[in-house]
Protein backbone atom coordinates (compact mmCIF):
# COMPACT_ATOMS: atom_id res chain seq x y z
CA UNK A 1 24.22 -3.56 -3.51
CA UNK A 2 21.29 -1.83 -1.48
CA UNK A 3 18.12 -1.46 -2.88
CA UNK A 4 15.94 2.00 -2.32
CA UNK A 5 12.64 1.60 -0.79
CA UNK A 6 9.99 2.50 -3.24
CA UNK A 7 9.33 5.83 -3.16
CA UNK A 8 5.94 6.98 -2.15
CA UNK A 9 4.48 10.90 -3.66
CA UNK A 10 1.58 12.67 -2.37
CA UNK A 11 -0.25 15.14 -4.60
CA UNK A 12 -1.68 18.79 -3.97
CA UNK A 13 -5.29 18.12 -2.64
CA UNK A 14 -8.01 19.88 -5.35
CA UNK A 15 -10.48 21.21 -3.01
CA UNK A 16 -12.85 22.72 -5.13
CA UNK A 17 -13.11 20.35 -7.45
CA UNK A 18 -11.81 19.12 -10.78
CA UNK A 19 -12.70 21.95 -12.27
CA UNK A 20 -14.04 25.73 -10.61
CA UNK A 21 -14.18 29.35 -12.12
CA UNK A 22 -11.68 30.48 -10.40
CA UNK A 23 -9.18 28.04 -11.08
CA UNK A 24 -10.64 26.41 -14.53
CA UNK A 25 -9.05 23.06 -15.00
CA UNK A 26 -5.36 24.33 -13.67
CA UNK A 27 -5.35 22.70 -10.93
CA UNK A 28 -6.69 19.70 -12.22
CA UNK A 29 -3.36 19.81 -15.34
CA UNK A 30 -1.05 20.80 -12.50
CA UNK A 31 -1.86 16.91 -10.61
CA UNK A 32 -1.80 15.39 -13.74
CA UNK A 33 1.51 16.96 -14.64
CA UNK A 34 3.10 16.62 -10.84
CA UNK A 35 1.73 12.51 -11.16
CA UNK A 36 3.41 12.11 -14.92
CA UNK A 37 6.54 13.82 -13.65
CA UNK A 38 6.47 11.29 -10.58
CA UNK A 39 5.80 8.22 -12.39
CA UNK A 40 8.83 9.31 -15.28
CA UNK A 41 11.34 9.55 -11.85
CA UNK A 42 10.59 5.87 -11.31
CA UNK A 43 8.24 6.96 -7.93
CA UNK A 44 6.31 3.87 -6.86
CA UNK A 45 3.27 5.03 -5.44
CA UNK A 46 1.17 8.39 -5.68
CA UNK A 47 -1.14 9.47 -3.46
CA UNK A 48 -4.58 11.44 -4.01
CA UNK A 49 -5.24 12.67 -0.70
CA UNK A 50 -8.98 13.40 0.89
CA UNK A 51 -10.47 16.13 2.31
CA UNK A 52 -9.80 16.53 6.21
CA UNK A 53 -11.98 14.08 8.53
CA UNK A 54 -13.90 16.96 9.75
CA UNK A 55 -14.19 18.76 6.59
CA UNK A 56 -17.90 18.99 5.00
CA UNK A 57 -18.78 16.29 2.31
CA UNK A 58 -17.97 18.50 -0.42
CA UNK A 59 -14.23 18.25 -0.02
CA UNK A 60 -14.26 14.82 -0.47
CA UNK A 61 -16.32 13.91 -3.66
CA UNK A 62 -13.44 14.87 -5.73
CA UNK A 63 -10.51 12.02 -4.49
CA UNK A 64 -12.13 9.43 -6.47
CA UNK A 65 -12.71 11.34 -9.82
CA UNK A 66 -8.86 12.94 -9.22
CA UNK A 67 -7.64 9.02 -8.80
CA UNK A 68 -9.72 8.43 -11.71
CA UNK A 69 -7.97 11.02 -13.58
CA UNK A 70 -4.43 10.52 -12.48
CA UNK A 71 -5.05 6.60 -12.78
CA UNK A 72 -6.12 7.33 -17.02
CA UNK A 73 -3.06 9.46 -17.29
CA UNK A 74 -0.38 7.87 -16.00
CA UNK A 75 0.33 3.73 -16.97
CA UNK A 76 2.90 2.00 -14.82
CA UNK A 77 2.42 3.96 -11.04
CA UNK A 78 0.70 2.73 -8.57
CA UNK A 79 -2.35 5.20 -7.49
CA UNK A 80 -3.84 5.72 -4.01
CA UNK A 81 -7.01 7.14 -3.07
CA UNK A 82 -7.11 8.43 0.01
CA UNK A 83 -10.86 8.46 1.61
CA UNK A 84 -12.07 8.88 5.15
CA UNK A 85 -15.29 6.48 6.51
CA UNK A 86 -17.32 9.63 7.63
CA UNK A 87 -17.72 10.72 3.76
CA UNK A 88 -18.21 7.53 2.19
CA UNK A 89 -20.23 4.58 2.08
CA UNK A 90 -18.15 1.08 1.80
CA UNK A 91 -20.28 -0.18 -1.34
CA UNK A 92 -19.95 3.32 -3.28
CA UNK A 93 -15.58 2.94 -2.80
CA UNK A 94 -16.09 -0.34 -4.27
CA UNK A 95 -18.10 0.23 -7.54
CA UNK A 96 -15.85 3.37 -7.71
CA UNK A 97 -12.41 0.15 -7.41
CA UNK A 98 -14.18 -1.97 -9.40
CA UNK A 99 -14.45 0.60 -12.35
CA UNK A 100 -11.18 2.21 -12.02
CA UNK A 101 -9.94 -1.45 -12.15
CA UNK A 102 -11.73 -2.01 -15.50
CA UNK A 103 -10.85 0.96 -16.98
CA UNK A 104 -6.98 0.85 -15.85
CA UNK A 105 -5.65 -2.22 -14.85
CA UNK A 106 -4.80 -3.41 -11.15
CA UNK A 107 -2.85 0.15 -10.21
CA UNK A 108 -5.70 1.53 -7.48
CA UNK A 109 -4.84 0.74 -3.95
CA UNK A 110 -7.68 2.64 -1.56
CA UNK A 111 -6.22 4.28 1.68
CA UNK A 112 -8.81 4.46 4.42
CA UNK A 113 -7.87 7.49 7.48
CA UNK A 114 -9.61 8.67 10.13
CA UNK A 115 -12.03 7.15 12.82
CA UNK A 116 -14.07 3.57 11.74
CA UNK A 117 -11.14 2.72 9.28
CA UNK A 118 -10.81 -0.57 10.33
CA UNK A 119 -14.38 -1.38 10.24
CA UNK A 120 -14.61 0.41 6.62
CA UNK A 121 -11.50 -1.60 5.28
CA UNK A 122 -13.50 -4.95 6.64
CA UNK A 123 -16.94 -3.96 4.79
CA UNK A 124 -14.45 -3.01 1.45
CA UNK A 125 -12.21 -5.94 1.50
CA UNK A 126 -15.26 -8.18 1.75
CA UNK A 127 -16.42 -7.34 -1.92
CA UNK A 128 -13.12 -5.91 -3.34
CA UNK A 129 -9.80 -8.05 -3.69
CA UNK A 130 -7.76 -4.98 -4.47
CA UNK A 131 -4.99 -3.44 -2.06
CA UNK A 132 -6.73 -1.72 0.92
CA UNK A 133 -4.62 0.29 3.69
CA UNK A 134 -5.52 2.00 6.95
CA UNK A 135 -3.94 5.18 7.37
CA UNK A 136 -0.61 5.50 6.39
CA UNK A 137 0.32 1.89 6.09
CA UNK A 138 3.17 0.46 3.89
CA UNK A 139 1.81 1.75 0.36
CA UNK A 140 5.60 1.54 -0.92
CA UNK A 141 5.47 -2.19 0.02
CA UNK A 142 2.09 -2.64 -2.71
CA UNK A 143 4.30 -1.40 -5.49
CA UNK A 144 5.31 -3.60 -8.00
């Protein structure tokens, strides 16, 4: 018997975020309902993806709080947040781990892209023990 790799599911990016006038909380229920549907197909891993590298600071605030969200509303998949060194400072990814972790359970597993992701991964790994990745590493292979 063969064994499927664990499967790995990468949500809609919310740009604008959680929730805007034009699009209320819709596309905020639409993640949530795309992650639930994931996690009830027996998916491994899902992914919150970040704002582009060059894309202004504004369309990146929102990964964490939309890991957050998917993280309280799902309870068995694994959940990456996808952030990018240029919009982030090491210490703020790791009170925003360390509180996801709390509130939770050990599910979060941060995925660092873009340029000075290896540098960023050292400074997080340094104060959080949770699952860190550079770019599109093996997140099927943290699922368990």
């Amino acid at each position: 018997m063969t064994l499927a790799p664990p499967r790995v599911v990468v949500l809609d990016r919310v740009d604008d975020g959680l929730v805007t006038p034009a699009g209320g909380s819709r596309d905020l229920d639409a993640m949530l309902d795309r992650a639930r549907a994931a996690e009830a197909d027996g998916v491994a891993v899902v992914v919150v993806p970040c704002g582009a590298e060059n894309a202004p600071a504004r369309h990146h605030w929102p990964a964490t709080a939309q890991a957050l969200a998917v993280l309280l509303a799902t309870t068995t998949v694994r959940v990456a947040v996808s952030v990018v060194p240029a919009a982030w400072e090491p210490d703020a990814i790791v009170r925003f781990a360390r509180s996801a972790t709390g509130l939770a359970g050990e599910r979060l597993i941060v995925q660092v892209r873009g340029s000075g992701a290896e540098a960023f991964v050292g400074a997080v790994t340094a104060r959080w023990d949770g699952p860190v990745v550079v770019g599109d590493g093996d997140l099927g292979a943290l699922a368990h």
